[in-house]
Protein backbone atom coordinates (compact mmCIF):
# COMPACT_ATOMS: atom_id res chain seq x y z
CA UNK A 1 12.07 13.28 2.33
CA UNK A 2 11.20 15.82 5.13
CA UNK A 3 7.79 17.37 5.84
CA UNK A 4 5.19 17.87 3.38
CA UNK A 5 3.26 20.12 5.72
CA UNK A 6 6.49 22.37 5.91
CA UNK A 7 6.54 22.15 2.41
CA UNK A 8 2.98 23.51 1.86
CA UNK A 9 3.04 26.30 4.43
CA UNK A 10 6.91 27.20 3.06
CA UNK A 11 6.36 27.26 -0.79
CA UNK A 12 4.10 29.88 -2.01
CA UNK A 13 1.46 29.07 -4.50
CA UNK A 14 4.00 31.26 -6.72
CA UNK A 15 6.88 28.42 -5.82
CA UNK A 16 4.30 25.56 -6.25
CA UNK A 17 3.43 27.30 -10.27
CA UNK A 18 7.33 27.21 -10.46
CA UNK A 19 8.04 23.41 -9.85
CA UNK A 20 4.90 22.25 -11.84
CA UNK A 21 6.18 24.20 -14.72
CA UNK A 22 9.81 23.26 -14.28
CA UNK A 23 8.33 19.55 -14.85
CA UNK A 24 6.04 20.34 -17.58
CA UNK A 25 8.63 21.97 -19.57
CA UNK A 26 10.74 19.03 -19.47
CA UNK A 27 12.16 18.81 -15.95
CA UNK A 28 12.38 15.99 -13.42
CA UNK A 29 10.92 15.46 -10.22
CA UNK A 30 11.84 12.52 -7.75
CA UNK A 31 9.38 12.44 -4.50
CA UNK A 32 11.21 10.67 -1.55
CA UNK A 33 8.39 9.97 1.70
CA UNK A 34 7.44 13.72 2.55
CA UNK A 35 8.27 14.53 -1.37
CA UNK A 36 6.40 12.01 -2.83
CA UNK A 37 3.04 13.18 0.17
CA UNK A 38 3.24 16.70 -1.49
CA UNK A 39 2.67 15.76 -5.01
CA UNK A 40 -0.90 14.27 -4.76
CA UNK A 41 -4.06 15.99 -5.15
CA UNK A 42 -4.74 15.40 -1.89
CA UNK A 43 -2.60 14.34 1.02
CA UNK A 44 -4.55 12.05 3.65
CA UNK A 45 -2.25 11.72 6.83
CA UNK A 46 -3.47 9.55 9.38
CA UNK A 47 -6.98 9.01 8.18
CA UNK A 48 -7.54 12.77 7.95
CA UNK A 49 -6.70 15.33 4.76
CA UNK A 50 -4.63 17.68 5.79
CA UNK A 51 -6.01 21.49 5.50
CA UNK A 52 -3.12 22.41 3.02
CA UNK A 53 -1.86 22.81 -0.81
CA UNK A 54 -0.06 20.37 -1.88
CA UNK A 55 1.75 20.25 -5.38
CA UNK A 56 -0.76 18.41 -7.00
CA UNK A 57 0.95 16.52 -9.89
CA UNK A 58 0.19 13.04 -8.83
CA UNK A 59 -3.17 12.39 -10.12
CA UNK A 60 -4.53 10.97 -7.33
CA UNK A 61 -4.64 10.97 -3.23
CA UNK A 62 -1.34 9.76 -1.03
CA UNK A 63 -1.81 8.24 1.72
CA UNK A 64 -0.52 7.06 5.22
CA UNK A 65 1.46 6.17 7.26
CA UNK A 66 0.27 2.47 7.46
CA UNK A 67 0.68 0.46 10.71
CA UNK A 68 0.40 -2.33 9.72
CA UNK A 69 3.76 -1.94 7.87
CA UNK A 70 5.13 -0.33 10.96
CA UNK A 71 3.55 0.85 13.83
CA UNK A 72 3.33 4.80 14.16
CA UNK A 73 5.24 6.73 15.06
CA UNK A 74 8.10 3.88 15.03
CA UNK A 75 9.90 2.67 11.29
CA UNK A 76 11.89 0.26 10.38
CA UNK A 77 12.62 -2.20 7.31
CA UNK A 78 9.48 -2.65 5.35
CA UNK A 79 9.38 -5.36 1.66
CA UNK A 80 8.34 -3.60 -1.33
CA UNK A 81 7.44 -5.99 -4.14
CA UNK A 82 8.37 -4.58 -7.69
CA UNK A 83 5.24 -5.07 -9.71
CA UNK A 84 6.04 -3.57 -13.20
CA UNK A 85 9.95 -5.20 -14.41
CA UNK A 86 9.38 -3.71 -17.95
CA UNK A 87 9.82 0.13 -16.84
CA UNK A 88 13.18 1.45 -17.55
CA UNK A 89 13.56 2.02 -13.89
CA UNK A 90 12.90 -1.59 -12.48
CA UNK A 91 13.55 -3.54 -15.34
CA UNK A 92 16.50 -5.45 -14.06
CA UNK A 93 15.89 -4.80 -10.31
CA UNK A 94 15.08 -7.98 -7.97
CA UNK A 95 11.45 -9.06 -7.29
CA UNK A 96 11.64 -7.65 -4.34
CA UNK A 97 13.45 -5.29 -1.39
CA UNK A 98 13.74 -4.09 1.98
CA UNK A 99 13.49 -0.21 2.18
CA UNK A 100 13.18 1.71 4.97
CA UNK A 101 9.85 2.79 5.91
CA UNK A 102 9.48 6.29 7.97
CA UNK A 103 5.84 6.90 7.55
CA UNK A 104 6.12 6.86 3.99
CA UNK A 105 2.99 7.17 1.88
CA UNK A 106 0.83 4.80 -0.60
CA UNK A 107 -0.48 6.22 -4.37
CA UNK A 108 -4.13 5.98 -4.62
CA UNK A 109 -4.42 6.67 -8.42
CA UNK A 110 -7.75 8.59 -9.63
CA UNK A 111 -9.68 7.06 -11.89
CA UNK A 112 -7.85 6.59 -15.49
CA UNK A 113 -4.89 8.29 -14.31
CA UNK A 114 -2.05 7.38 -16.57
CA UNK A 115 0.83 6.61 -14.48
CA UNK A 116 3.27 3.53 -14.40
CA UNK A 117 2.89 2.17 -10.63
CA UNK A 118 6.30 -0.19 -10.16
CA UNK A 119 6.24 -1.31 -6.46
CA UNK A 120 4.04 -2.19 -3.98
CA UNK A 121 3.92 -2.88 -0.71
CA UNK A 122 4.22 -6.33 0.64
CA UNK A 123 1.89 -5.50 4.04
CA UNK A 124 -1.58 -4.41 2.11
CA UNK A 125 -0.49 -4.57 -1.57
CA UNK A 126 -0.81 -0.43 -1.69
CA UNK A 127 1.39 1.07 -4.61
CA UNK A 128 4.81 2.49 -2.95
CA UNK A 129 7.10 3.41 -6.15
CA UNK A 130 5.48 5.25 -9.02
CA UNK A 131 6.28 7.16 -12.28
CA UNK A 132 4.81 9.40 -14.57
CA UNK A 133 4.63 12.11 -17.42
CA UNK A 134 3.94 15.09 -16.44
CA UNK A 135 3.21 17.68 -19.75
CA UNK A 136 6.99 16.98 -21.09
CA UNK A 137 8.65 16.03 -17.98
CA UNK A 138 9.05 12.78 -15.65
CA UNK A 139 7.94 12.13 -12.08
CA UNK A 140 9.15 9.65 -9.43
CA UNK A 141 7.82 9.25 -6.31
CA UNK A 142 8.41 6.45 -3.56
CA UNK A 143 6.67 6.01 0.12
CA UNK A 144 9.53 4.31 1.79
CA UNK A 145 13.43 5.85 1.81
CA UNK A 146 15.62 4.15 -1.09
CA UNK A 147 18.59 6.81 -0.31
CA UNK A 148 19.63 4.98 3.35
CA UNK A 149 22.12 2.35 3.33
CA UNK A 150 20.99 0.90 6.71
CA UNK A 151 23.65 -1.23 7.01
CA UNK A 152 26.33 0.49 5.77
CA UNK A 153 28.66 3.91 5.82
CA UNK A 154 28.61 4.34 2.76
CA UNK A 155 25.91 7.03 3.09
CA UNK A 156 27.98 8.95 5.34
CA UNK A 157 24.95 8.69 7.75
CA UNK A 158 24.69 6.46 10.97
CA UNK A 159 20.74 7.04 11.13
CA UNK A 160 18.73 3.19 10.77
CA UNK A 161 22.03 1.30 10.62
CA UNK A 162 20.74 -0.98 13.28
CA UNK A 163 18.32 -2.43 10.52
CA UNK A 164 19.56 -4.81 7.11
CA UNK A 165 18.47 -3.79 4.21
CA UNK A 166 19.53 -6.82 2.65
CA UNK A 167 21.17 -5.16 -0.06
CA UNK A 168 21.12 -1.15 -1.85
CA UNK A 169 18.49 0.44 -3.15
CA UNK A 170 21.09 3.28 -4.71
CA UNK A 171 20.53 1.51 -8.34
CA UNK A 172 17.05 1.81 -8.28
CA UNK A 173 17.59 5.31 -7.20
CA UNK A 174 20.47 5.84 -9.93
CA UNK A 175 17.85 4.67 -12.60
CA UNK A 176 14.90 7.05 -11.64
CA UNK A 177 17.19 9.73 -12.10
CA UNK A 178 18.40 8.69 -15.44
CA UNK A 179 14.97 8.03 -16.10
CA UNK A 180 13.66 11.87 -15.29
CA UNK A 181 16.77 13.39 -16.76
CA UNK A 182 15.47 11.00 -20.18
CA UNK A 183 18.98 9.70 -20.21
């Protein structure tokens, strides 16, 4: 999470080399909300591109936030349908689940771009949970925020615990890892 604006102005085009060739080399990358914004090509926030330079390793644009999922600037629980139950990742998730949604973006894949895309969202059918190679490493990026238990201490956080989440989204979360570390 946090702000992909930040992290364009913060991380040099030095830093940005860095993490591109951490991933190619074999690394992992896992893009929550303002992580998953900075890896497109181009990062269109509220109808406009921002003037920035993002990471880049998403073939494509992200997008958002949406309001017809949830009104800007407010959030709240949001359904993300899992398309794709043959990736290691989502194989034996549900069909569906309740994530929290903070202005998270879509995944506008270019053209041919060869990327797995896993979820979408229930409002507008836009791709919200993808994964990729990138040169010899692994990519994950999701719009909405998986790491919240809404309902629950478990996260040690009291932030969105007004909302249900219906049930966690840690597994998921447990098996992109996995999946980026090629475990």
């Amino acid at each position: 999470g946090g702000d992909m604006y930040q992290y364009g102005q913060d991380i040099s085009s030095k830093g940005k080399e860095n993490i591109k060739n951490f991933i190619s080399d074999g690394g992992g990358y896992i893009g929550i909300c303002g992580g998953a914004y900075f890896t497109g090509e181009k990062i269109i926030w509220q109808g406009n591109q921002l003037p920035m330079t993002p990471l880049g390793i998403f073939p494509g644009t992200t997008q958002g936030p949406f309001d017809e999922i949830i009104p800007y600037p407010d959030y709240g629980m949001c359904k993300v349908n899992i398309v794709d139950s043959t990736h290691p990742i989502t194989e034996s998730e549900p069909d569906s689940a309740w994530i929290l949604y903070y202005w998270g973006p879509a995944f506008i894949p270019n053209d041919n771009a060869e990327i797995n895309i896993l979820g979408k969202y229930n409002i507008g059918n836009k791709a919200s949970i993808v994964a990729f190679n990138y040169g010899s490493g692994r990519v994950f990026i999701i719009g909405p925020h998986p790491e919240f238990e809404e309902d629950s201490d478990r996260d040690s956080v009291n932030f969105a615990d007004k909302f249900d989440d219906r049930g966690s989204d840690w597994d998921l979360m447990k098996k992109a890892a996995l999946w980026c570390l090629k475990k």
